[in-house]
PDB file of N, CA and C in Angstrom:
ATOM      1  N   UNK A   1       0.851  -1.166   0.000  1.00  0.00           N
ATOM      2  CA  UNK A   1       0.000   0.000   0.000  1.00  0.00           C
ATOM      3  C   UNK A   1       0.898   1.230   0.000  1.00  0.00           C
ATOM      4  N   UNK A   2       0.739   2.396  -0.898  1.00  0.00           N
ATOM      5  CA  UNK A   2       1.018   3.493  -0.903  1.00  0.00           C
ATOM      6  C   UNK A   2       1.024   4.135   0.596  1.00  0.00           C
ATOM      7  N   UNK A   3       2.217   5.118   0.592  1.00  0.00           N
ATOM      8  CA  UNK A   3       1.953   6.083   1.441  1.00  0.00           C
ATOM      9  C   UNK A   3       0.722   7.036   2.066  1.00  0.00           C
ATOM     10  N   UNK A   4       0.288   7.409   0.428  1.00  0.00           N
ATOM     11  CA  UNK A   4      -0.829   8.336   0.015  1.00  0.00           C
ATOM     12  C   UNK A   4      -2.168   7.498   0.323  1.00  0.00           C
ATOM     13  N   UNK A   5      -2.355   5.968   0.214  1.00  0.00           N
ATOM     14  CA  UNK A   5      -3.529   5.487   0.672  1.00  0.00           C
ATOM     15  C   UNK A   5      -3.616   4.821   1.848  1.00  0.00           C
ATOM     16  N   UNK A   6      -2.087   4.856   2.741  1.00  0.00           N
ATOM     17  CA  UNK A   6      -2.459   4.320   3.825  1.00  0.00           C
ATOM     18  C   UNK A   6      -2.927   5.677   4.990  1.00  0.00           C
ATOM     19  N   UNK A   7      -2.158   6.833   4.317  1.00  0.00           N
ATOM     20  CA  UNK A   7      -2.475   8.123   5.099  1.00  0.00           C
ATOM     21  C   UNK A   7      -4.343   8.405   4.989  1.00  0.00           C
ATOM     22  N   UNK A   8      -4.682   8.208   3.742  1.00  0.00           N
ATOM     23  CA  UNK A   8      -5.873   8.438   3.377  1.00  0.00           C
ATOM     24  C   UNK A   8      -6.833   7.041   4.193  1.00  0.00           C
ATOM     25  N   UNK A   9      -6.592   6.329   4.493  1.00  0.00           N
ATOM     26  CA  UNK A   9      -7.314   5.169   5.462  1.00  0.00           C
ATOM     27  C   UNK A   9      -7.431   5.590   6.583  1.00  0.00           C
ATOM     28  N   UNK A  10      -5.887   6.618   7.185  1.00  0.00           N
ATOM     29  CA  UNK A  10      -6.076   6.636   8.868  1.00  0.00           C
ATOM     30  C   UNK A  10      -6.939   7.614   8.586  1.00  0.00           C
ATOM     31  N   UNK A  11      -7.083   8.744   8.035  1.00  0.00           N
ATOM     32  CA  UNK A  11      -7.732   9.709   8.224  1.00  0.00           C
ATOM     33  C   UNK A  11      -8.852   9.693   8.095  1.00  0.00           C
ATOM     34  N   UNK A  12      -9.580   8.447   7.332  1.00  0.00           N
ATOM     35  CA  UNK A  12     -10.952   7.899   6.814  1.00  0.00           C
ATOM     36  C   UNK A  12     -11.036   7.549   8.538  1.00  0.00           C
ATOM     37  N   UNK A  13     -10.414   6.960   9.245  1.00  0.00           N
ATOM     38  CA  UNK A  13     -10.811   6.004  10.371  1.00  0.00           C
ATOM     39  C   UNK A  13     -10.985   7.297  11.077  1.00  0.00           C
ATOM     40  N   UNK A  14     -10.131   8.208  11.262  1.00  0.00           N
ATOM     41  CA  UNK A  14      -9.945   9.225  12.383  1.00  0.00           C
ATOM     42  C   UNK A  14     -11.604  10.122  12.596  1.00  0.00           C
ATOM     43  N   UNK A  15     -12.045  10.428  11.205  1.00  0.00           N
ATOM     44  CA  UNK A  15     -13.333  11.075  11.206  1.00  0.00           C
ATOM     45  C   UNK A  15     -14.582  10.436  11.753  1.00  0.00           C
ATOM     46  N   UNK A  16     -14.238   8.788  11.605  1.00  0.00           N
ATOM     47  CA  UNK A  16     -15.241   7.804  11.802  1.00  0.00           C
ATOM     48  C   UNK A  16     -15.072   8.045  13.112  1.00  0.00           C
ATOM     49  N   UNK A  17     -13.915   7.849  13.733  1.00  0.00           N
ATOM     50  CA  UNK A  17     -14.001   8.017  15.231  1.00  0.00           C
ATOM     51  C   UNK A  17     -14.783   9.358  15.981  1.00  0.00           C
ATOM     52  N   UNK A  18     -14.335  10.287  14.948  1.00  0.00           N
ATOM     53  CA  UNK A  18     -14.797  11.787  15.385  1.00  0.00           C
ATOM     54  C   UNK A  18     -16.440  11.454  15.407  1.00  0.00           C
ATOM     55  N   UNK A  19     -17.126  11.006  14.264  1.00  0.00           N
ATOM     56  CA  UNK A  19     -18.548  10.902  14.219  1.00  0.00           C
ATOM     57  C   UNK A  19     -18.847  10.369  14.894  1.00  0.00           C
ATOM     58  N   UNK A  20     -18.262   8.929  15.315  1.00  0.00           N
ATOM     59  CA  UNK A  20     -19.086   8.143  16.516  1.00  0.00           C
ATOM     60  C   UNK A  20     -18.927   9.268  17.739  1.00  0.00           C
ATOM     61  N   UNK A  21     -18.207   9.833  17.980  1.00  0.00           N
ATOM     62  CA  UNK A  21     -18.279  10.559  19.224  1.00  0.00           C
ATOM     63  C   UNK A  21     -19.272  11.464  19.738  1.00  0.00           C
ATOM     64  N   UNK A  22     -19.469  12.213  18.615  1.00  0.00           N
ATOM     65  CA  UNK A  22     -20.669  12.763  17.980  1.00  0.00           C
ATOM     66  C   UNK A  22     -21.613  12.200  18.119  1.00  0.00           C
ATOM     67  N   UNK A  23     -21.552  11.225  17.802  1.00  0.00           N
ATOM     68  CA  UNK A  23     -23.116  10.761  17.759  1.00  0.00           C
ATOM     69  C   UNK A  23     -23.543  10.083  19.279  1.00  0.00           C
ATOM     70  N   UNK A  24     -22.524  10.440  19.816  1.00  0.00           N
ATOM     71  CA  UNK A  24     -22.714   9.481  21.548  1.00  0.00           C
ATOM     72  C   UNK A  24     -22.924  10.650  21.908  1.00  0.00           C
ATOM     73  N   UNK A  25     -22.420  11.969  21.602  1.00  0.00           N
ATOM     74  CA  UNK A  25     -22.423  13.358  22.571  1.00  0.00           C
ATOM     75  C   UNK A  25     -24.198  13.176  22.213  1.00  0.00           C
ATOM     76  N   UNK A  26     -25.118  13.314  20.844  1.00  0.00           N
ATOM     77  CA  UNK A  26     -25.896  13.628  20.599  1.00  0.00           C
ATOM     78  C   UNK A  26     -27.072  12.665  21.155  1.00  0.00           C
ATOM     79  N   UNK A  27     -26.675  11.791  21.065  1.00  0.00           N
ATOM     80  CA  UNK A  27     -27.674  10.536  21.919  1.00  0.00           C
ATOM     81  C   UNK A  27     -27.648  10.847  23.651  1.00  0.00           C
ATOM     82  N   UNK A  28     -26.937  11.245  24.318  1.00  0.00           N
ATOM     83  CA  UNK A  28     -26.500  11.687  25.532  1.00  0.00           C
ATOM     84  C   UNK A  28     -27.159  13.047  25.908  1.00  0.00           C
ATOM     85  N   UNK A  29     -27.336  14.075  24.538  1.00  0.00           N
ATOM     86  CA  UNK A  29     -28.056  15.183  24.920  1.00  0.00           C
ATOM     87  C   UNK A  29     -29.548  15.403  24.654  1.00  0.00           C
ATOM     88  N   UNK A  30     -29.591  14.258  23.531  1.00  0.00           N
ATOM     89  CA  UNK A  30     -30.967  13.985  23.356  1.00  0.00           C
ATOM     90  C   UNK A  30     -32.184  13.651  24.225  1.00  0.00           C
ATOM     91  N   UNK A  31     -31.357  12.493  25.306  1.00  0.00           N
ATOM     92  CA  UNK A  31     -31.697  11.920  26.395  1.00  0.00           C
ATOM     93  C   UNK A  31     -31.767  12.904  27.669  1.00  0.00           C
ATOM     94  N   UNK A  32     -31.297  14.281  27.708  1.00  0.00           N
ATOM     95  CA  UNK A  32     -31.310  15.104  28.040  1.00  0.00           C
ATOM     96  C   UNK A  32     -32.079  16.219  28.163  1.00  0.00           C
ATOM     97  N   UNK A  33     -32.960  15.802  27.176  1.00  0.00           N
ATOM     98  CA  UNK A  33     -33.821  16.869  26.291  1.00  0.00           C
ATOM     99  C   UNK A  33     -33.041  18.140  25.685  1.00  0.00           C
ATOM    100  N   UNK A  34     -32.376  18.341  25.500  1.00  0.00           N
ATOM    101  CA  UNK A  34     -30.773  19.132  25.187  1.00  0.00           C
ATOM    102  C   UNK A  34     -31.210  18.688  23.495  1.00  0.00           C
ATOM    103  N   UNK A  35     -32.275  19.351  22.992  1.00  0.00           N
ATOM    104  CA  UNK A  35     -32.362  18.920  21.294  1.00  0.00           C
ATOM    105  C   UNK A  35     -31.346  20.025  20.641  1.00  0.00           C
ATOM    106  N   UNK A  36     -31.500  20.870  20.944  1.00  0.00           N
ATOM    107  CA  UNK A  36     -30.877  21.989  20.033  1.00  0.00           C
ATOM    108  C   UNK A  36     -29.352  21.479  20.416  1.00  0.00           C
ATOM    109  N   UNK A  37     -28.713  20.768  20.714  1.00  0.00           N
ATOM    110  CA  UNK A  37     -27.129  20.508  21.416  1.00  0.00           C
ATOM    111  C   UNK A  37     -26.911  19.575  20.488  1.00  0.00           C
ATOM    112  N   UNK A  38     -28.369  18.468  21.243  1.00  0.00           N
ATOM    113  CA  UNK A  38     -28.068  16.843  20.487  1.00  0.00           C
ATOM    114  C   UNK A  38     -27.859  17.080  18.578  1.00  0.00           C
ATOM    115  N   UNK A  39     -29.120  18.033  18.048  1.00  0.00           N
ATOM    116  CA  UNK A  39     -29.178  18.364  16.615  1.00  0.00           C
ATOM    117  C   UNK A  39     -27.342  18.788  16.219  1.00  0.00           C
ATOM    118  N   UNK A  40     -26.732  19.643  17.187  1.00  0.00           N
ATOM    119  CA  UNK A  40     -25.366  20.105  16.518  1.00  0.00           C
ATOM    120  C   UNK A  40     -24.445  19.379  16.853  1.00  0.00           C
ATOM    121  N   UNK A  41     -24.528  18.601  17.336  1.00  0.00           N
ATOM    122  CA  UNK A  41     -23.806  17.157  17.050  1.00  0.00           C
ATOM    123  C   UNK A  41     -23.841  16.250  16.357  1.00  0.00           C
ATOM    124  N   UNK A  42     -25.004  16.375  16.169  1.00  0.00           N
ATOM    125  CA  UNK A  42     -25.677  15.488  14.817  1.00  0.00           C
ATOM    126  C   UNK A  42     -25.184  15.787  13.558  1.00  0.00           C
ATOM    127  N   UNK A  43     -25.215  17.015  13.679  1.00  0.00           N
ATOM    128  CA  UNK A  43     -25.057  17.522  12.372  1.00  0.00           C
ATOM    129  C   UNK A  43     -23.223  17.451  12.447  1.00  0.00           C
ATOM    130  N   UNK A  44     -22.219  17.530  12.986  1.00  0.00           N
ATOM    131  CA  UNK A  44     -20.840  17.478  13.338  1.00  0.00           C
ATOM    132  C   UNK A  44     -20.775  16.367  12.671  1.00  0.00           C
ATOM    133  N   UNK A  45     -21.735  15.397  13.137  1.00  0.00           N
ATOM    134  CA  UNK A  45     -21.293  14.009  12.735  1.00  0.00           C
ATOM    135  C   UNK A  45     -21.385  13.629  11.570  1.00  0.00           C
ATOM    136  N   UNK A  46     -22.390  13.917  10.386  1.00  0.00           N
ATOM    137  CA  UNK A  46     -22.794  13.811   9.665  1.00  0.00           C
ATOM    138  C   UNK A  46     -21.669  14.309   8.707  1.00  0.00           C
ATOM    139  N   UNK A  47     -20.888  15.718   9.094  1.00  0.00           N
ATOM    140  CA  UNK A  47     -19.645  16.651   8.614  1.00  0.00           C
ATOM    141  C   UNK A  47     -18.644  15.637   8.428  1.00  0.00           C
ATOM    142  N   UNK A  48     -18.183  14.853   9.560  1.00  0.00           N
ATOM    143  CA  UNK A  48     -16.966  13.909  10.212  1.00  0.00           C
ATOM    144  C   UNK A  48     -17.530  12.538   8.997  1.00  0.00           C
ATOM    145  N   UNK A  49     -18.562  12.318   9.090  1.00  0.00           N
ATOM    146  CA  UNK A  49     -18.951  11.242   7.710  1.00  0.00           C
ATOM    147  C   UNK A  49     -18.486  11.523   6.395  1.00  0.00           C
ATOM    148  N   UNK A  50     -19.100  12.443   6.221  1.00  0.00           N
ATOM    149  CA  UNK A  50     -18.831  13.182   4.862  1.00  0.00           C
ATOM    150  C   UNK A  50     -17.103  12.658   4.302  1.00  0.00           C
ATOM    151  N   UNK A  51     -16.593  13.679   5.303  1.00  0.00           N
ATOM    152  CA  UNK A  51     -15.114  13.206   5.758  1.00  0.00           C
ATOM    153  C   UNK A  51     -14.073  12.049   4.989  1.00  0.00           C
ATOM    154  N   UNK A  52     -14.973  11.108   5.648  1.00  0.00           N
ATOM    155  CA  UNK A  52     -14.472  10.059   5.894  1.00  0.00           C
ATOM    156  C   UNK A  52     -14.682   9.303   4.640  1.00  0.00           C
ATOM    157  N   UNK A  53     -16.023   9.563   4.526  1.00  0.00           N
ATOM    158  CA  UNK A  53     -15.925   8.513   2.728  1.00  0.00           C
ATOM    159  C   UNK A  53     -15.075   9.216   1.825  1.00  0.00           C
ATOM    160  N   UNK A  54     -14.848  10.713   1.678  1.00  0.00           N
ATOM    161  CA  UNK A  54     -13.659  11.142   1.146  1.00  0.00           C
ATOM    162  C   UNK A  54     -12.719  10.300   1.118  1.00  0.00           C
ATOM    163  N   UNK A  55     -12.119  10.860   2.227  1.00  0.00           N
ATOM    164  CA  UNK A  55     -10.514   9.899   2.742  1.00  0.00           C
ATOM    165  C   UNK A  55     -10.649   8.221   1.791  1.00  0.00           C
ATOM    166  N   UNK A  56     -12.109   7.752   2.300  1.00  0.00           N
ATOM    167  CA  UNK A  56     -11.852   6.373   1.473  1.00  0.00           C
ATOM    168  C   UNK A  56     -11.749   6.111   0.259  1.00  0.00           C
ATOM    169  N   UNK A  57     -12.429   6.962  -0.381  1.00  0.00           N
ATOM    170  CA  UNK A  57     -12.764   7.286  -2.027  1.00  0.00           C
ATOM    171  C   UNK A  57     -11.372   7.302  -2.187  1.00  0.00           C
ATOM    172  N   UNK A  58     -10.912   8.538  -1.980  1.00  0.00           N
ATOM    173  CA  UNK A  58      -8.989   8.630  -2.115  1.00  0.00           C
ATOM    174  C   UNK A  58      -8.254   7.551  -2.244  1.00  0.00           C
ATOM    175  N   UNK A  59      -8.582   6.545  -1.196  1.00  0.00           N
ATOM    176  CA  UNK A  59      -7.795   5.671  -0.634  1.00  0.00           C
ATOM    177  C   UNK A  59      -7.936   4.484  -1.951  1.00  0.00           C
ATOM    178  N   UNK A  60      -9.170   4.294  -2.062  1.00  0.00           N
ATOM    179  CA  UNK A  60      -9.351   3.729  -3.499  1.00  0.00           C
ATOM    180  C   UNK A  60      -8.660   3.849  -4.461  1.00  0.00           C
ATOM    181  N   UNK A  61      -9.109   5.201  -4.885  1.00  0.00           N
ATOM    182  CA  UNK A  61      -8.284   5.839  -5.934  1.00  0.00           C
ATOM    183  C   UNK A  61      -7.070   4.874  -6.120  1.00  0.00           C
ATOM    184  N   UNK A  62      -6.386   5.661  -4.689  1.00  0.00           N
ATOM    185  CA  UNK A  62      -4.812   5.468  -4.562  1.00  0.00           C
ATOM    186  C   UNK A  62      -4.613   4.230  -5.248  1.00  0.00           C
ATOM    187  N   UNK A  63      -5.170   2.906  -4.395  1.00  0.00           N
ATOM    188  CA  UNK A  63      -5.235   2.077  -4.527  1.00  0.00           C
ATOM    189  C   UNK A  63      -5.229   1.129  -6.418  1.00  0.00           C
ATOM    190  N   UNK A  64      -6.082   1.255  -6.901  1.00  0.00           N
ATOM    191  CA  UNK A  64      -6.020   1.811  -8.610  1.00  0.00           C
ATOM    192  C   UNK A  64      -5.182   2.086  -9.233  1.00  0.00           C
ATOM    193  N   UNK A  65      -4.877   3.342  -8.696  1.00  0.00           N
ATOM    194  CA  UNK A  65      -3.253   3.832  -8.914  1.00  0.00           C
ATOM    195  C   UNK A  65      -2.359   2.965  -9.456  1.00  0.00           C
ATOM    196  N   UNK A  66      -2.490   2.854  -7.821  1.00  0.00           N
ATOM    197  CA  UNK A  66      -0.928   1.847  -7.377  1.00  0.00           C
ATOM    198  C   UNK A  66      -0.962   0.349  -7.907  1.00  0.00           C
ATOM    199  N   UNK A  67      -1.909  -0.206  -8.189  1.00  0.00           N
ATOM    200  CA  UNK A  67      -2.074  -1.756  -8.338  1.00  0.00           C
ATOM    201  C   UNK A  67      -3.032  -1.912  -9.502  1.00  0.00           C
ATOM    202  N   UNK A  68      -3.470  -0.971 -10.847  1.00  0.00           N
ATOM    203  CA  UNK A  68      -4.509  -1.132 -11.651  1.00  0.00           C
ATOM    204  C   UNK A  68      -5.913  -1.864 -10.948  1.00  0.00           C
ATOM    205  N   UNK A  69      -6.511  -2.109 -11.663  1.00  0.00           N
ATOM    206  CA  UNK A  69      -8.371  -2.069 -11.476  1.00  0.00           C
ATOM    207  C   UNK A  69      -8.421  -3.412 -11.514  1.00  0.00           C
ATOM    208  N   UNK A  70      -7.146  -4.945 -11.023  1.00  0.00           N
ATOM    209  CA  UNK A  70      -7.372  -5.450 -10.554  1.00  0.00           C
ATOM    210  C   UNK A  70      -8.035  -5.473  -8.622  1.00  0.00           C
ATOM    211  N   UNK A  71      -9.229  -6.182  -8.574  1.00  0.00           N
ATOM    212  CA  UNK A  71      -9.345  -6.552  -7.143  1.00  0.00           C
ATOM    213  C   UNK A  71      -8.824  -7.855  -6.561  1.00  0.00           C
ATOM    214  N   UNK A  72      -8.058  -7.952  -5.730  1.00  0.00           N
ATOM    215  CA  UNK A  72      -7.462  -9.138  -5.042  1.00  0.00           C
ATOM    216  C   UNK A  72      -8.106  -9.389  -3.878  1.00  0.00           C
ATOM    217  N   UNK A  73      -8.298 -11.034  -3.922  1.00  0.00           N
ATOM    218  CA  UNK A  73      -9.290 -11.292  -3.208  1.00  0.00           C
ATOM    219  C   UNK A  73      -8.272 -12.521  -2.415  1.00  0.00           C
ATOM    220  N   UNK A  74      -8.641 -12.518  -0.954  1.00  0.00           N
ATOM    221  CA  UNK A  74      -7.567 -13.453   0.104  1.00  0.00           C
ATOM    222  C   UNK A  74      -7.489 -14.696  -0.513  1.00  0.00           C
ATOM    223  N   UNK A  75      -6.330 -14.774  -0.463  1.00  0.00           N
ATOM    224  CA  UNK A  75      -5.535 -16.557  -0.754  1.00  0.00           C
ATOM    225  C   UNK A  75      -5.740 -16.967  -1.960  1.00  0.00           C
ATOM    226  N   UNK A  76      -5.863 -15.418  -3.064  1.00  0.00           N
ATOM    227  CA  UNK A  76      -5.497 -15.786  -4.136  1.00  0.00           C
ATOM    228  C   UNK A  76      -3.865 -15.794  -4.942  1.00  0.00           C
TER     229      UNK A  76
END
């Protein structure tokens, strides 16, 4: 794996992490009755998603790139 798509994986993971967090702050304030809080977390998270399928799309890309538009599949 490339440099460029293993950087583009952590950073796919890093946002995922950011959203789940998000989405625990928002479930936590929801339960709170805290809607207007829980909603802007929601919406953070949704940002941090966005994110993240970027990063993966990239990572693809990269991937393509680096190894043509074969897919390799385990224990082949």
């Amino acid at each position: 794996m490339s440099k460029q798509a293993a950087e583009h994986h952590h950073k796919a993971a890093e946002h995922h992490e950011h959203a789940a967090r998000h989405h625990r702050e928002a479930a936590a304030h929801h339960e709170e009755g805290n809607h207007e809080v829980a909603a802007h977390h929601a919406h953070t998270a949704q940002g941090h998603l966005h994110h993240a399928t970027h990063h993966a799309t990239e990572a693809a890309k990269q991937h393509v790139e680096d190894h043509g538009n074969k897919a390799k599949t385990a224990g082949a």
